[in-house]
PDB file of N, CA and C in Angstrom:
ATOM      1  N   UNK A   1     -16.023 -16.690   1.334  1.00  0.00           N
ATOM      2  CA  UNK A   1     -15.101 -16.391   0.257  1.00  0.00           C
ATOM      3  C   UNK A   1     -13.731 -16.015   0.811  1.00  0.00           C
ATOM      4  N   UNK A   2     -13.551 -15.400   1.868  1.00  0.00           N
ATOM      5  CA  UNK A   2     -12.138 -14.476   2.683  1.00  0.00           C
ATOM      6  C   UNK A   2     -11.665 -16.027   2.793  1.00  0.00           C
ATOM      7  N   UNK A   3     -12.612 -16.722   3.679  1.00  0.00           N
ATOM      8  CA  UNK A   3     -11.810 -18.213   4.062  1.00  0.00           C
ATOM      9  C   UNK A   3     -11.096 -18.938   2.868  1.00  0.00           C
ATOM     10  N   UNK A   4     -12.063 -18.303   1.862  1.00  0.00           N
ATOM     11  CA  UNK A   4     -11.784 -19.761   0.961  1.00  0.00           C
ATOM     12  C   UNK A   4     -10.118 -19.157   0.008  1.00  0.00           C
ATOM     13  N   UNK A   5     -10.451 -17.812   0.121  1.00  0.00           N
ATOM     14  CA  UNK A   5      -8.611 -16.881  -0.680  1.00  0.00           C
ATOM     15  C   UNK A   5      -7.682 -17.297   0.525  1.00  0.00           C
ATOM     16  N   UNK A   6      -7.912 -17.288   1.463  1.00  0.00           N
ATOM     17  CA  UNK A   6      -6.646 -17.420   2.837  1.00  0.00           C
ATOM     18  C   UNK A   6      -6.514 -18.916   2.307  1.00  0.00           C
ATOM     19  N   UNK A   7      -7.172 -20.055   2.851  1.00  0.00           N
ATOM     20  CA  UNK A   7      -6.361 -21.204   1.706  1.00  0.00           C
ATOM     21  C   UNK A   7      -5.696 -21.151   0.893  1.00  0.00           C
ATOM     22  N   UNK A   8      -6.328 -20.444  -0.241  1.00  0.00           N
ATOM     23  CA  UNK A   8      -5.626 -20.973  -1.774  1.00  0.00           C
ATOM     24  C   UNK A   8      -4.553 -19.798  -1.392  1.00  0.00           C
ATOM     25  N   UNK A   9      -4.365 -18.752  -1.149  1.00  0.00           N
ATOM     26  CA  UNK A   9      -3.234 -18.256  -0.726  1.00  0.00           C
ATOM     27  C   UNK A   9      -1.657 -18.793   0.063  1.00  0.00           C
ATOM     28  N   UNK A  10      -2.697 -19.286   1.269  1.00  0.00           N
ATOM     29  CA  UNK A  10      -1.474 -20.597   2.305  1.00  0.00           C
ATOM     30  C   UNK A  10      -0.932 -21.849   1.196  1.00  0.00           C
ATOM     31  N   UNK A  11      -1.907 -22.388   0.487  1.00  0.00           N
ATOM     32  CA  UNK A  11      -1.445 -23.080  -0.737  1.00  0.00           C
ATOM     33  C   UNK A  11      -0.568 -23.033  -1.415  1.00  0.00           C
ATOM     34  N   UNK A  12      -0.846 -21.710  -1.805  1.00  0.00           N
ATOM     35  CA  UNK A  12       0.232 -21.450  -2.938  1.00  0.00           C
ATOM     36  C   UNK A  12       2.119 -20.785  -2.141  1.00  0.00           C
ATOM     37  N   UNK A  13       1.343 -20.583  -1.071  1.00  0.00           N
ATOM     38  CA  UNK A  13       3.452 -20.493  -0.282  1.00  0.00           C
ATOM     39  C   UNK A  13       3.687 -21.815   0.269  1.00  0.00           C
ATOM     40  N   UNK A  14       2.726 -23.116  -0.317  1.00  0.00           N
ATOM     41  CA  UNK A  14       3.637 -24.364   0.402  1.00  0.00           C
ATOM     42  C   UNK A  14       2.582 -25.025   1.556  1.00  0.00           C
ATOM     43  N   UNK A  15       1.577 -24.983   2.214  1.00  0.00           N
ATOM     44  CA  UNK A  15       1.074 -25.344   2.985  1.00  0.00           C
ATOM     45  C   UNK A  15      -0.099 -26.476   2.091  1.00  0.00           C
ATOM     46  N   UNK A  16      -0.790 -27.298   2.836  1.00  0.00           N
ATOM     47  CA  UNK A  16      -1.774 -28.203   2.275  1.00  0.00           C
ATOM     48  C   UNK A  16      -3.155 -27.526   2.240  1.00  0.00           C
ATOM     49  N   UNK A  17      -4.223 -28.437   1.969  1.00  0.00           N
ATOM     50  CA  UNK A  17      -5.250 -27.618   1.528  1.00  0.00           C
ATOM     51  C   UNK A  17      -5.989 -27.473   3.150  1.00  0.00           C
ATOM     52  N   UNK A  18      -5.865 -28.738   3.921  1.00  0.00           N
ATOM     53  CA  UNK A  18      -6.179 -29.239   4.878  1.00  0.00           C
ATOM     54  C   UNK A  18      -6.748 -28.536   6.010  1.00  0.00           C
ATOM     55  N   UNK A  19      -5.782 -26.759   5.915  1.00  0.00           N
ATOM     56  CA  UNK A  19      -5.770 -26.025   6.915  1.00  0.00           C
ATOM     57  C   UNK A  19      -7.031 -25.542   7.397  1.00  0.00           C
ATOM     58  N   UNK A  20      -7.093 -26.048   8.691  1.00  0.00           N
ATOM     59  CA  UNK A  20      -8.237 -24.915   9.380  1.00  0.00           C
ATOM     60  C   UNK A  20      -8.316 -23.679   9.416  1.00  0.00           C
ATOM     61  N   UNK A  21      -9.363 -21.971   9.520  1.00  0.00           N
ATOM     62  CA  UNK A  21      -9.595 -21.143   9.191  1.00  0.00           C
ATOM     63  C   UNK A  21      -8.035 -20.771  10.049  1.00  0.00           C
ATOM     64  N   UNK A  22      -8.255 -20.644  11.017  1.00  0.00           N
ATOM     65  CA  UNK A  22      -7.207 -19.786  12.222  1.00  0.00           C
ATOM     66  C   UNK A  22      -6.089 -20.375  11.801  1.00  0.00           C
ATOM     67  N   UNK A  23      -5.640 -21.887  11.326  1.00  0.00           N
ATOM     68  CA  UNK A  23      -4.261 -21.742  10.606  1.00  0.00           C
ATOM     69  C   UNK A  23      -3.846 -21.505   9.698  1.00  0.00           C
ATOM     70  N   UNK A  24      -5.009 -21.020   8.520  1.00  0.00           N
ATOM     71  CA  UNK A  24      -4.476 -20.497   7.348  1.00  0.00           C
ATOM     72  C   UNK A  24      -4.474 -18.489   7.887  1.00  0.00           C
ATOM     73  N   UNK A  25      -5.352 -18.258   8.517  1.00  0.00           N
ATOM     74  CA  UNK A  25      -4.931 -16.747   8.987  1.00  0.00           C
ATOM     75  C   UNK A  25      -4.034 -16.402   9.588  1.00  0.00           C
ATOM     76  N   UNK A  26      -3.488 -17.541  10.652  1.00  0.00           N
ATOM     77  CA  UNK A  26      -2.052 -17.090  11.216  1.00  0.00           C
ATOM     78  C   UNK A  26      -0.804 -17.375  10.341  1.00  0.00           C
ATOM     79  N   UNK A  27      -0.671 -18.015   8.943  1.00  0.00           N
ATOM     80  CA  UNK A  27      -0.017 -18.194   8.342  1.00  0.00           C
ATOM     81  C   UNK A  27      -0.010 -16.983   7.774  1.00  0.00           C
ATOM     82  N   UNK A  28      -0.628 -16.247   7.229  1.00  0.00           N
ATOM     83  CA  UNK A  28      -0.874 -15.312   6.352  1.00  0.00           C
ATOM     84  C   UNK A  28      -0.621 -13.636   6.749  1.00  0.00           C
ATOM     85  N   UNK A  29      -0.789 -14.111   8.018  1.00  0.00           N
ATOM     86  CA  UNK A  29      -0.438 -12.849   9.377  1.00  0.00           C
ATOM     87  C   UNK A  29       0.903 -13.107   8.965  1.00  0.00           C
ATOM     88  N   UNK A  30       1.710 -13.782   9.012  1.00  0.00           N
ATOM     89  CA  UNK A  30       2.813 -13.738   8.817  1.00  0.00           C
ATOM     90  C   UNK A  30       3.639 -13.774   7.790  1.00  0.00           C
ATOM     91  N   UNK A  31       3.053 -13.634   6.408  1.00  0.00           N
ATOM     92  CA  UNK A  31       3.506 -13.654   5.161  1.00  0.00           C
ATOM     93  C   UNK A  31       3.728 -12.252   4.917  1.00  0.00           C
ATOM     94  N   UNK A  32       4.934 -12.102   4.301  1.00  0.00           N
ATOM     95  CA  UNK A  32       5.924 -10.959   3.368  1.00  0.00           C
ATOM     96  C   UNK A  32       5.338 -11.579   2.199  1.00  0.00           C
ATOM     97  N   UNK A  33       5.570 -10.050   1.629  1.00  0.00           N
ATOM     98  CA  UNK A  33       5.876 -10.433   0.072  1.00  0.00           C
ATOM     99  C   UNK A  33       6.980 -10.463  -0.744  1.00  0.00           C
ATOM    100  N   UNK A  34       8.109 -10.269  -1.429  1.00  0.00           N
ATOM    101  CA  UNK A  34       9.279 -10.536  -1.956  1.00  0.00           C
ATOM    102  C   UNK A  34       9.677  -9.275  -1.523  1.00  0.00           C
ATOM    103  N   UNK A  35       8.393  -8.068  -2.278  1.00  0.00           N
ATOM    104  CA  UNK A  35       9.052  -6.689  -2.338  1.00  0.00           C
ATOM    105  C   UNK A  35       9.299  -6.473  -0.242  1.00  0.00           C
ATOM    106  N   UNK A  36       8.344  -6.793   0.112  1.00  0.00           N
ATOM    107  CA  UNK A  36       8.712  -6.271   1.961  1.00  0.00           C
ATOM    108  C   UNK A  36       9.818  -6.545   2.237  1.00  0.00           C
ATOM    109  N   UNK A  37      10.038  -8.030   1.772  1.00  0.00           N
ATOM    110  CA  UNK A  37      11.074  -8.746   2.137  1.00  0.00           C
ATOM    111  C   UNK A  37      12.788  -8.256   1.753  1.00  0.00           C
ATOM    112  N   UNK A  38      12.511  -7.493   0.136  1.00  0.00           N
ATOM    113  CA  UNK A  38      13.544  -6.724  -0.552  1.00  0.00           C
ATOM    114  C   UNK A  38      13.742  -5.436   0.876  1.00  0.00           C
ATOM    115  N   UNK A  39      12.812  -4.523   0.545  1.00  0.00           N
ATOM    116  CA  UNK A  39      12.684  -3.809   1.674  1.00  0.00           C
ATOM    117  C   UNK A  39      13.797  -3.460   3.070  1.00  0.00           C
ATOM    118  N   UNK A  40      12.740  -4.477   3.723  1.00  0.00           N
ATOM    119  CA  UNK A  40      13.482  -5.301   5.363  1.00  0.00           C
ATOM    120  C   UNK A  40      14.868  -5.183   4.768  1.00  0.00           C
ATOM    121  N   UNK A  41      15.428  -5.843   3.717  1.00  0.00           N
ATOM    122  CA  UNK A  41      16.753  -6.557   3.711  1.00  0.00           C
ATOM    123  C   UNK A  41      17.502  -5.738   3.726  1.00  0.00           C
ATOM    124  N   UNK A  42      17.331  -4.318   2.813  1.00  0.00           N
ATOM    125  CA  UNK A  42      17.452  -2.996   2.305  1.00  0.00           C
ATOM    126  C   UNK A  42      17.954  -2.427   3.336  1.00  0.00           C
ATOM    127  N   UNK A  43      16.411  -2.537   4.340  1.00  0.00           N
ATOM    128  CA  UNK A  43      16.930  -1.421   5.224  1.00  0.00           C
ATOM    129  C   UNK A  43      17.820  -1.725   6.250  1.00  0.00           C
ATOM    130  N   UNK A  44      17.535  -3.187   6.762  1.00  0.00           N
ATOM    131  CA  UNK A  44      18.648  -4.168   7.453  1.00  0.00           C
ATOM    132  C   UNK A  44      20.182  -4.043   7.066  1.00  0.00           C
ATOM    133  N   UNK A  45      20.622  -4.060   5.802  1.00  0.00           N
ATOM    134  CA  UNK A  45      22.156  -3.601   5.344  1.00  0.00           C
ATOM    135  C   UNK A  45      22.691  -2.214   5.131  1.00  0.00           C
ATOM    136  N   UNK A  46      21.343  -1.206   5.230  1.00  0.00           N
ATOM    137  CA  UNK A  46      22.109   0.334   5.096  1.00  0.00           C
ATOM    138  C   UNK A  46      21.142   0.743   6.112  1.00  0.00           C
ATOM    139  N   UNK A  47      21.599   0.442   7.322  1.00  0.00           N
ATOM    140  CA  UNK A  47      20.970   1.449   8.542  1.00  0.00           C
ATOM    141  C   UNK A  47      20.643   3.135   8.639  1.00  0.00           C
ATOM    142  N   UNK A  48      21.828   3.556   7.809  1.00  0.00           N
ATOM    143  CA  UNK A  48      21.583   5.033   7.797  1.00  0.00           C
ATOM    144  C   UNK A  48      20.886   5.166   6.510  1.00  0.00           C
ATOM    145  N   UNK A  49      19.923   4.379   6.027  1.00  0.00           N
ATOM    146  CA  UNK A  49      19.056   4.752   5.213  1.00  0.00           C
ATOM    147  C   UNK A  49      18.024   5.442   5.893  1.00  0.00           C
ATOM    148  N   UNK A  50      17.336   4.970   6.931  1.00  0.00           N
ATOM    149  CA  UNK A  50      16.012   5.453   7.715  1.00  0.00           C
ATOM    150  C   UNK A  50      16.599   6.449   8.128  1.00  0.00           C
ATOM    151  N   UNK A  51      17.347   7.001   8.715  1.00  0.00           N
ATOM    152  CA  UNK A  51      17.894   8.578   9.111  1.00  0.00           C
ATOM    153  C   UNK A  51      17.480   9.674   7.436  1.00  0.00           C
ATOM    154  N   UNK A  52      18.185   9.028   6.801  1.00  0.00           N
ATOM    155  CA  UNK A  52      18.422   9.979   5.053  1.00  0.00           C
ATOM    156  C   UNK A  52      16.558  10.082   4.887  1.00  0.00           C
ATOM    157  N   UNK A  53      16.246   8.927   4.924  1.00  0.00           N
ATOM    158  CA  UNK A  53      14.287   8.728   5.240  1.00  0.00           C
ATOM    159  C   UNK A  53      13.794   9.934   5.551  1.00  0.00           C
ATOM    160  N   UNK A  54      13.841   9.900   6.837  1.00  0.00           N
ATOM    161  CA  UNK A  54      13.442  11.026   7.843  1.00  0.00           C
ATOM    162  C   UNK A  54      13.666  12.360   7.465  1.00  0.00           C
ATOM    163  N   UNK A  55      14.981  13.096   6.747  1.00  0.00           N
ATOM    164  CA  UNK A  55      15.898  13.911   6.603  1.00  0.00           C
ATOM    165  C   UNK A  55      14.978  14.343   5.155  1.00  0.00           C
ATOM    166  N   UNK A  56      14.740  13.699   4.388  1.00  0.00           N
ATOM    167  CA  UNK A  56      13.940  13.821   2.973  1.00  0.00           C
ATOM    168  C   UNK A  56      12.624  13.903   2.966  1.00  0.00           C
ATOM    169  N   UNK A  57      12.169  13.393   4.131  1.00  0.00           N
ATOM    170  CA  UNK A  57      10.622  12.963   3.829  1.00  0.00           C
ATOM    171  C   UNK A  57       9.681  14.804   3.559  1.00  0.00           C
ATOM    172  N   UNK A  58      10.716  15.670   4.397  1.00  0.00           N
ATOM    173  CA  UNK A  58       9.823  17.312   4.415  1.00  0.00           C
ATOM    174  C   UNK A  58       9.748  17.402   2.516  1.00  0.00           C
ATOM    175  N   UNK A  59      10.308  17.014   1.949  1.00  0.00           N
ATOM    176  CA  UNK A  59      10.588  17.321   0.572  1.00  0.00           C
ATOM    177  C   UNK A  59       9.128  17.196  -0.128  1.00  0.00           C
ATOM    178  N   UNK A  60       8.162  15.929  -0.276  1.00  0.00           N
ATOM    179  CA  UNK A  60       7.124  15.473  -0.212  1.00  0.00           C
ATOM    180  C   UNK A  60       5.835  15.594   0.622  1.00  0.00           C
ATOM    181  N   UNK A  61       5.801  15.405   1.901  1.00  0.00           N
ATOM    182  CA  UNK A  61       5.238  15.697   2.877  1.00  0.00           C
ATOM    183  C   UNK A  61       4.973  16.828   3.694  1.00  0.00           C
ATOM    184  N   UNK A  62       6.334  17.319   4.366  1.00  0.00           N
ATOM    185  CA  UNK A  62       6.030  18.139   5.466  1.00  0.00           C
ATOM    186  C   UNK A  62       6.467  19.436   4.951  1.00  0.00           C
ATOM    187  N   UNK A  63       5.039  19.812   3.856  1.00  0.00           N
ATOM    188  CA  UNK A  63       5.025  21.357   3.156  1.00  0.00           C
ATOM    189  C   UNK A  63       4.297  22.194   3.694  1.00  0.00           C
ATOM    190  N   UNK A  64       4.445  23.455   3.597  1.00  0.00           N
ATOM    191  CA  UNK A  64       3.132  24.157   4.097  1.00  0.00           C
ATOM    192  C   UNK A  64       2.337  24.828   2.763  1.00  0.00           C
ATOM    193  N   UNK A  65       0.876  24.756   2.437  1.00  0.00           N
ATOM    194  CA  UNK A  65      -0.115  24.851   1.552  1.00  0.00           C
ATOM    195  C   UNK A  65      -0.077  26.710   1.440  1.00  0.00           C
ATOM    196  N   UNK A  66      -0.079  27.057  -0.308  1.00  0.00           N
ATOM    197  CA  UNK A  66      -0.745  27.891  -0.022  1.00  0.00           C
ATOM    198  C   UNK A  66      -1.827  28.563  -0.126  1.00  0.00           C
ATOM    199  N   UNK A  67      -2.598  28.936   0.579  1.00  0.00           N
ATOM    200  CA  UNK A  67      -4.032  28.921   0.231  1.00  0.00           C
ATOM    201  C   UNK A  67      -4.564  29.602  -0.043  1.00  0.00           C
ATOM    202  N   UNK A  68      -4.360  30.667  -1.361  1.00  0.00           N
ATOM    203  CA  UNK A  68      -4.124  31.153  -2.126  1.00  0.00           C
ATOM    204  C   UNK A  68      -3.970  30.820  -3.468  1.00  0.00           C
ATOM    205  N   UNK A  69      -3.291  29.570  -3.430  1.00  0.00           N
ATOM    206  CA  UNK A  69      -3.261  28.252  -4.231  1.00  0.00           C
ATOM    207  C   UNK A  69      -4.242  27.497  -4.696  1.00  0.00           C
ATOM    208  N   UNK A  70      -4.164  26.955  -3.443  1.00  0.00           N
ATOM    209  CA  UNK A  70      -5.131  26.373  -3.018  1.00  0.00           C
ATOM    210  C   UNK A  70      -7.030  26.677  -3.465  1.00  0.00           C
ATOM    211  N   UNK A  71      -7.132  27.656  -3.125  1.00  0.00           N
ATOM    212  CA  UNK A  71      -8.793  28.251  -3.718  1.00  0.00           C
ATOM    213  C   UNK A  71      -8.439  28.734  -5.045  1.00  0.00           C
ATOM    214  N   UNK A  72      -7.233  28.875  -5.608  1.00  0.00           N
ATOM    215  CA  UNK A  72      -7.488  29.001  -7.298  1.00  0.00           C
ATOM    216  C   UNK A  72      -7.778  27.202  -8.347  1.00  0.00           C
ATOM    217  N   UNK A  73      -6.899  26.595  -7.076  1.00  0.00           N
ATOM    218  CA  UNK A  73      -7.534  25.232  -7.427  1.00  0.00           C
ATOM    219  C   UNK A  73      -9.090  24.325  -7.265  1.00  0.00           C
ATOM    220  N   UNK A  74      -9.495  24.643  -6.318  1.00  0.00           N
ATOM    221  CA  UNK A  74     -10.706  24.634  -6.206  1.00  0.00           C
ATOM    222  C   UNK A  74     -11.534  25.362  -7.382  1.00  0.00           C
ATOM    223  N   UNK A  75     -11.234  26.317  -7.682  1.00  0.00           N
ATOM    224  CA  UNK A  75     -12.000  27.075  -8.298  1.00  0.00           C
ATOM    225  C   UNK A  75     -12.257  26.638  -9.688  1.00  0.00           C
ATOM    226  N   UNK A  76     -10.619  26.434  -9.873  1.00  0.00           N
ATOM    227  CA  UNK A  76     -10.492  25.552 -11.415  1.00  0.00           C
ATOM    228  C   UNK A  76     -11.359  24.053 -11.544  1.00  0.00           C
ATOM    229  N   UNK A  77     -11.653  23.690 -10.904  1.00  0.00           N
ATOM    230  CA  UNK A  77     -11.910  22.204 -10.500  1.00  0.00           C
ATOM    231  C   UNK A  77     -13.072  22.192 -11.662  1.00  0.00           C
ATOM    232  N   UNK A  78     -13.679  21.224 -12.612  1.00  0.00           N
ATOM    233  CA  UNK A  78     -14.488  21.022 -13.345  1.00  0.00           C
ATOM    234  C   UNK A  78     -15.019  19.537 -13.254  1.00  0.00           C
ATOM    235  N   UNK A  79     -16.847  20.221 -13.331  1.00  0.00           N
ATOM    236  CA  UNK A  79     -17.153  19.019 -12.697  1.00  0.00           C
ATOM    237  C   UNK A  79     -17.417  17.645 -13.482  1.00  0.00           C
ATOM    238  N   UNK A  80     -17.437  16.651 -12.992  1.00  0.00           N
ATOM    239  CA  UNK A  80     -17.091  15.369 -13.706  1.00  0.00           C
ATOM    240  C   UNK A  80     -18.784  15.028 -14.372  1.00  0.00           C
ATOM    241  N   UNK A  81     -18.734  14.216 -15.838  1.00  0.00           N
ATOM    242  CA  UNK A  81     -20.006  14.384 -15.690  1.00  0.00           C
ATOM    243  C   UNK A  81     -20.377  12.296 -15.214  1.00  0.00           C
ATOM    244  N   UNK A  82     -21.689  12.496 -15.277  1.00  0.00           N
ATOM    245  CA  UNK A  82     -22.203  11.389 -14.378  1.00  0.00           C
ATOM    246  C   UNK A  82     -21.776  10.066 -15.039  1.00  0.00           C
ATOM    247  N   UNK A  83     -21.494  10.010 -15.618  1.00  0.00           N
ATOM    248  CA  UNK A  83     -21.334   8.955 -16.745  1.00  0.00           C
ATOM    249  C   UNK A  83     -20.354   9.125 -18.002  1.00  0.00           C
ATOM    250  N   UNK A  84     -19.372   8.650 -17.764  1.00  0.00           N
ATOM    251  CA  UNK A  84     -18.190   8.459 -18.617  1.00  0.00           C
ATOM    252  C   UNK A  84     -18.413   8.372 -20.194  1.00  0.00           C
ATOM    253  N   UNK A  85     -18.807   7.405 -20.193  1.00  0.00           N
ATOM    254  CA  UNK A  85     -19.108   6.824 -21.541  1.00  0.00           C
ATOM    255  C   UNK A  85     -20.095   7.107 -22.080  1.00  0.00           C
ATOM    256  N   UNK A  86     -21.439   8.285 -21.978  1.00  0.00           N
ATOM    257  CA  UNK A  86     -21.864   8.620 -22.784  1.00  0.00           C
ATOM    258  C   UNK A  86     -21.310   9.901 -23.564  1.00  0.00           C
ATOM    259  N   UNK A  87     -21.663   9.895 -25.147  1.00  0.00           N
ATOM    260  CA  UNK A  87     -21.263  10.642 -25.738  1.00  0.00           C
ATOM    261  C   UNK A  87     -22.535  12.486 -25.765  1.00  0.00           C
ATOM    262  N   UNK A  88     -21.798  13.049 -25.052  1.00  0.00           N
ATOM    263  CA  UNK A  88     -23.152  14.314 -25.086  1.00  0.00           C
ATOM    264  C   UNK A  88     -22.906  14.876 -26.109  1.00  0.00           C
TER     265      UNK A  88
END
């Protein structure tokens, strides 16, 4: 099935059906998608974007927990029941 999506994938950016396994995977190794490609281009014309990147990323990421917090969240936590869709 993997073989048979890597075709119809290589297909559909332009290649024939024809392709052997290893040339539709090395094609595909090498496929962007529009958005990467937006991306790349992005970051390619405003270099001091990845600096501002770096400079922002503590905002999201590099927090410290407090855990204190933390075990009132746990605590709150309610448990899921086994099955969605029955009505109890």
């Amino acid at each position: 099935m993997e073989v048979r999506l890597i075709s119809v994938l290589a297909k559909n950016i332009g290649y024939n059906d024809s392709l052997t396994t290893i040339q539709a995977e090395n094609i595909m190794y090498h496929y962007k998608s529009e958005a990467t490609q937006f991306l790349d281009k992005l970051m390619e014309d405003n270099p001091e974007m990845e600096a501002q990147r770096l400079e922002n990323r503590h905002l999201l990421w590099d927090v410290t927990l407090n855990p204190t917090e933390q075990a009132e969240f746990e605590a709150a936590k309610v448990n899921k029941k086994p099955y969605t869709y029955y009505q109890d």
